[in-house]
C-alpha atoms as a PDB file:
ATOM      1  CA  UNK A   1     -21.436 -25.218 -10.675  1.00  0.00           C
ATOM      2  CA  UNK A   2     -17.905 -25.242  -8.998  1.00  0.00           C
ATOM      3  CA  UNK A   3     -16.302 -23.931 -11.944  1.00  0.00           C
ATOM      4  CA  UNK A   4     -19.181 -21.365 -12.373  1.00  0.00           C
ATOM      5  CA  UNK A   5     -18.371 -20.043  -8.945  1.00  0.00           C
ATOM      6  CA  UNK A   6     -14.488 -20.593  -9.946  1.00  0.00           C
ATOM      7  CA  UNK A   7     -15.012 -18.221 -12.991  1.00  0.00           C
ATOM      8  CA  UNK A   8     -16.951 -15.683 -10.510  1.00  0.00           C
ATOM      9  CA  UNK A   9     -14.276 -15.528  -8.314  1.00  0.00           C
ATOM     10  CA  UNK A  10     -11.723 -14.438 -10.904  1.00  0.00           C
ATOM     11  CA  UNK A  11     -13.635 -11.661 -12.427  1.00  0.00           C
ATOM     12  CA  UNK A  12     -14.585 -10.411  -9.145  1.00  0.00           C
ATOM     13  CA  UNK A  13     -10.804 -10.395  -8.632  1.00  0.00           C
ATOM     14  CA  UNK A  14      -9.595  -8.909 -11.785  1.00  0.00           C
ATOM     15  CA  UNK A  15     -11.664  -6.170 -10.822  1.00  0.00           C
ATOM     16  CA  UNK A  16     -10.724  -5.360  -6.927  1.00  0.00           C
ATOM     17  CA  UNK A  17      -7.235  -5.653  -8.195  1.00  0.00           C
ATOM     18  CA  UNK A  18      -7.962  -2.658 -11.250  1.00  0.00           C
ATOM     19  CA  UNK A  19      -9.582  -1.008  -8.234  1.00  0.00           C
ATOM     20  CA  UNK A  20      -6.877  -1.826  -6.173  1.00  0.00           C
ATOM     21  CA  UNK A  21      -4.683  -0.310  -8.450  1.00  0.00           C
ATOM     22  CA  UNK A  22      -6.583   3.190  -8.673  1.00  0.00           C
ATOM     23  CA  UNK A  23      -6.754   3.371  -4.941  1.00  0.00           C
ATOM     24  CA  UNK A  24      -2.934   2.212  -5.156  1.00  0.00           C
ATOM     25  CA  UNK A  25      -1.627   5.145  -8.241  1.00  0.00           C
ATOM     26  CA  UNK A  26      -4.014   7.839  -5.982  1.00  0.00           C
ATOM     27  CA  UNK A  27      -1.770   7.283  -2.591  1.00  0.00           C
ATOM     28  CA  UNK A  28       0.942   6.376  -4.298  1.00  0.00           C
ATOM     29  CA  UNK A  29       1.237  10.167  -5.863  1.00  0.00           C
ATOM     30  CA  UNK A  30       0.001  10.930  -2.303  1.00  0.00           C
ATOM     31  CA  UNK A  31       2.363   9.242  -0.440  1.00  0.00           C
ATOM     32  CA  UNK A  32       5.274  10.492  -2.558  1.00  0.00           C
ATOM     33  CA  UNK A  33       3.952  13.910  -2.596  1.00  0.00           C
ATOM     34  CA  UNK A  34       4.436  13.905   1.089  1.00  0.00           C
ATOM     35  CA  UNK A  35       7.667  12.290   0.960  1.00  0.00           C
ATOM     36  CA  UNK A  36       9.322  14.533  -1.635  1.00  0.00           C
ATOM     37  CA  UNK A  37       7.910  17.278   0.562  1.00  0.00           C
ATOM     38  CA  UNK A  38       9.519  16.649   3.856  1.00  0.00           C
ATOM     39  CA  UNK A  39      12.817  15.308   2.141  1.00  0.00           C
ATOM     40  CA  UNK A  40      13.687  17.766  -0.463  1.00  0.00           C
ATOM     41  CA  UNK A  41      11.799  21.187   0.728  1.00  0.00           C
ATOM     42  CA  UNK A  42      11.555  20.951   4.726  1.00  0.00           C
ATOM     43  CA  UNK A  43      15.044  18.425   4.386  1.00  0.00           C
ATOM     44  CA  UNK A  44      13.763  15.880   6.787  1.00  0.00           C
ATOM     45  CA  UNK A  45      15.671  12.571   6.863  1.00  0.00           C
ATOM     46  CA  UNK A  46      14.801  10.367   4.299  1.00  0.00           C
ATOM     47  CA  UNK A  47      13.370   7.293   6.169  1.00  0.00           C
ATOM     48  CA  UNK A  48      11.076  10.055   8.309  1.00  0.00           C
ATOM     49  CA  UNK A  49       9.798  11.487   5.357  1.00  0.00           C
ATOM     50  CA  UNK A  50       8.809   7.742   3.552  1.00  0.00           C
ATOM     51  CA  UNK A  51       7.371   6.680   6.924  1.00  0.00           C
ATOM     52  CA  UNK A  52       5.015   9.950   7.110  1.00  0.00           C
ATOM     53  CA  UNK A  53       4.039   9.435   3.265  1.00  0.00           C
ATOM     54  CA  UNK A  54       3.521   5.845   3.956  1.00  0.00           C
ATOM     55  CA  UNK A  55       0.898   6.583   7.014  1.00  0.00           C
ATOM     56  CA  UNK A  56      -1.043   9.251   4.929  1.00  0.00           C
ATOM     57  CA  UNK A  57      -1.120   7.008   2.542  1.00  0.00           C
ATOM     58  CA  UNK A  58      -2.270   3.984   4.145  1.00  0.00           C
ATOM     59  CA  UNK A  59      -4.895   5.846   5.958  1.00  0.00           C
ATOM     60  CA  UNK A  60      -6.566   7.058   2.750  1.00  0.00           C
ATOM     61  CA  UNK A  61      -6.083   3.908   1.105  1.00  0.00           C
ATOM     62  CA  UNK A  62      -8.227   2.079   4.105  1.00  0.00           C
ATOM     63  CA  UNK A  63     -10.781   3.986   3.389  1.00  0.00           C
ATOM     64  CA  UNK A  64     -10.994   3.690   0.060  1.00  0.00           C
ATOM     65  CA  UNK A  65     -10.273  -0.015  -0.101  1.00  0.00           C
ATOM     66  CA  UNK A  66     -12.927  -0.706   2.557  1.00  0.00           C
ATOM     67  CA  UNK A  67     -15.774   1.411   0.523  1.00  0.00           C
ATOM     68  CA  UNK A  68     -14.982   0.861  -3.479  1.00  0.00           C
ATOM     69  CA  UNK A  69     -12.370  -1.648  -3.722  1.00  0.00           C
ATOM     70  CA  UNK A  70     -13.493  -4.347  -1.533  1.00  0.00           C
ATOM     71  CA  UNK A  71     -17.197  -2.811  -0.727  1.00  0.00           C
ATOM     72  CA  UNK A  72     -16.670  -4.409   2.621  1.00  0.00           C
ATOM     73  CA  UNK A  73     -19.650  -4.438   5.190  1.00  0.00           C
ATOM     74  CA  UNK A  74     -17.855  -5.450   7.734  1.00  0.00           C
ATOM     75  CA  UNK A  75     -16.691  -4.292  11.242  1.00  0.00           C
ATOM     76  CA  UNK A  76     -14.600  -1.379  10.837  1.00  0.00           C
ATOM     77  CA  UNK A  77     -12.584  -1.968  14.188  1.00  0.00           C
ATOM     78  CA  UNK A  78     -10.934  -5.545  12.711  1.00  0.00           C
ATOM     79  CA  UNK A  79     -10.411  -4.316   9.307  1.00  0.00           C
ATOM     80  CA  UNK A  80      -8.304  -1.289  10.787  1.00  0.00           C
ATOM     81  CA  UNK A  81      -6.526  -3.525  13.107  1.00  0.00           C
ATOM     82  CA  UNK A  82      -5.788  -6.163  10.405  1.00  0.00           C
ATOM     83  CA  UNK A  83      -5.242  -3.351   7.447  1.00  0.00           C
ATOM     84  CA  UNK A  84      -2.905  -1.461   9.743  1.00  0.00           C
ATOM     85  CA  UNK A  85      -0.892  -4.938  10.493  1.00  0.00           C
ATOM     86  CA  UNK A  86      -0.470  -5.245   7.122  1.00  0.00           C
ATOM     87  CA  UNK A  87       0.962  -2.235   6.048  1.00  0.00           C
ATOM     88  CA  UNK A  88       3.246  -1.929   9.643  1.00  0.00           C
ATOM     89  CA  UNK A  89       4.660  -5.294   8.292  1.00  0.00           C
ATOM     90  CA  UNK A  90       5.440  -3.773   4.728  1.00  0.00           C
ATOM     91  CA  UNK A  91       6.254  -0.290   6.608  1.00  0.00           C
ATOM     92  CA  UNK A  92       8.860  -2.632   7.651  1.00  0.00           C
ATOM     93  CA  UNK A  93       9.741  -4.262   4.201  1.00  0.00           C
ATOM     94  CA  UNK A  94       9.339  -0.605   2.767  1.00  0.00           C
ATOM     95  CA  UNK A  95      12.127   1.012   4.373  1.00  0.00           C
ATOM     96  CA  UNK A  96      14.452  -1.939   4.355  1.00  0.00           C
ATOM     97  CA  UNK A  97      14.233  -1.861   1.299  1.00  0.00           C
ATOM     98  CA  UNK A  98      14.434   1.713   0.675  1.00  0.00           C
ATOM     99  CA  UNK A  99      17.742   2.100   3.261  1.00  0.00           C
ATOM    100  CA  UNK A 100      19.569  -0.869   1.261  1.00  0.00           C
ATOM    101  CA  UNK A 101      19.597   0.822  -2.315  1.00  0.00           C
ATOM    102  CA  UNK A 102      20.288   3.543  -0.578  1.00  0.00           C
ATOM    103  CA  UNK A 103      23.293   2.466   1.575  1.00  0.00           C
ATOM    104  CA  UNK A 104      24.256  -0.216  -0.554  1.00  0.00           C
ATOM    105  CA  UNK A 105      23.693   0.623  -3.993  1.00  0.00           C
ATOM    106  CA  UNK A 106      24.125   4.167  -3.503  1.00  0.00           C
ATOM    107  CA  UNK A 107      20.646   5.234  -4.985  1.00  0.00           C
ATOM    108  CA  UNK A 108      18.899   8.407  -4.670  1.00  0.00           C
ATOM    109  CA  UNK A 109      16.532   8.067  -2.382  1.00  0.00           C
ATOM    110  CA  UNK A 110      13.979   9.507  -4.319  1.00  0.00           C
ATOM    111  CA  UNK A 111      14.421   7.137  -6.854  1.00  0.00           C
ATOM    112  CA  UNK A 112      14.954   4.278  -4.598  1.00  0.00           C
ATOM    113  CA  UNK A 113      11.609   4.952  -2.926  1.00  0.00           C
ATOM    114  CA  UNK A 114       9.670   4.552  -6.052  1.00  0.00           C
ATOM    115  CA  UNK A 115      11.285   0.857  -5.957  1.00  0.00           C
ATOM    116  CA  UNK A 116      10.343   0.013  -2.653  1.00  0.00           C
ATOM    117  CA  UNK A 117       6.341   1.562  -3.259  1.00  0.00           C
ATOM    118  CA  UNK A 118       6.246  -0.898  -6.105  1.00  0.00           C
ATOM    119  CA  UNK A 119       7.621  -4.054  -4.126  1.00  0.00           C
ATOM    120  CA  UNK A 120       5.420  -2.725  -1.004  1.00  0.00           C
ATOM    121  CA  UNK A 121       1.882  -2.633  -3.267  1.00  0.00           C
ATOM    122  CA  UNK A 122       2.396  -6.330  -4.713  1.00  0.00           C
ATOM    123  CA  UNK A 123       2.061  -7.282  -0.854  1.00  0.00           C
ATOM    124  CA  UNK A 124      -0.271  -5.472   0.340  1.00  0.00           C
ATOM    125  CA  UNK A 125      -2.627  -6.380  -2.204  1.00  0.00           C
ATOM    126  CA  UNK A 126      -2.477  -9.977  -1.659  1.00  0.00           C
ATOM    127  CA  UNK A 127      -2.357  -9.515   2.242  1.00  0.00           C
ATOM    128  CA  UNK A 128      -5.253  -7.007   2.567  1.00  0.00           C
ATOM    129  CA  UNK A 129      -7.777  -9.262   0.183  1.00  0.00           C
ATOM    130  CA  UNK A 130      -6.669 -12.655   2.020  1.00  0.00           C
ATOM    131  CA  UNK A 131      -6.167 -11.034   5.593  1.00  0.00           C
ATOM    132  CA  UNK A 132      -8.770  -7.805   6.078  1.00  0.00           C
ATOM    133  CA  UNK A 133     -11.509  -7.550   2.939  1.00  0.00           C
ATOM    134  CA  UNK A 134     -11.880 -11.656   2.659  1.00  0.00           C
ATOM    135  CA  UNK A 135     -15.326 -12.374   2.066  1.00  0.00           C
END
């Protein structure tokens, strides 16, 4: 019975995280759509312009995390505050990341924020199933 559940568990994960990843590539392009926007048209300063993609993509990626992903049920009010904590604390990670391969590796940052996106979405996966969507 335990490993029955066990086994339920897994492929119930295997498929939020294929979700996850749908949700993820959609404002991904989205968030880097914004970003390449502000940076290289309107020539807004690089950490502005990932911040602003990050939001618009966050926001968009709470709702559909909460509805298809995670087909969560819950209060909306926690999730938001706990899905928002999440991504302020990779916000955080995000642009560290993003303003050390820039500064100290001397990347583009248009390349360099395709680096930190990927580092960013490992976390946020694992924090927004075990922190906000946990059933």
């Amino acid at each position: 019975m335990a490993l029955e559940h066990i086994k339920l568990d897994l492929i119930t994960t295997q498929k939020q995280i294929f979700k996850f990843a749908i949700v993820g590539f959609f404002t991904t392009i989205l968030n880097y759509a914004f970003f390449y926007t502000l940076y290289d048209i309107f020539k807004a300063n690089y950490l502005i312009s990932a911040a602003i993609g990050f939001i618009v993509g966050v926001a968009a990626g709470f709702l559909l995390n909460k509805n298809w992903t995670f087909s969560s049920k819950k209060n909306i009010k926690s999730e938001i505050y706990y899905y928002f904590s999440v991504y302020t604390f990779t916000l955080i990670i995000g642009l560290s990341t993003l303003q050390f391969l820039v500064s100290n590796l001397n990347q583009d940052p248009k390349l360099a924020n395709i680096s930190a996106i990927a580092i960013t979405s490992i976390i946020n996966f694992i924090g927004i199933k075990t922190m906000v969507f946990k059933r």
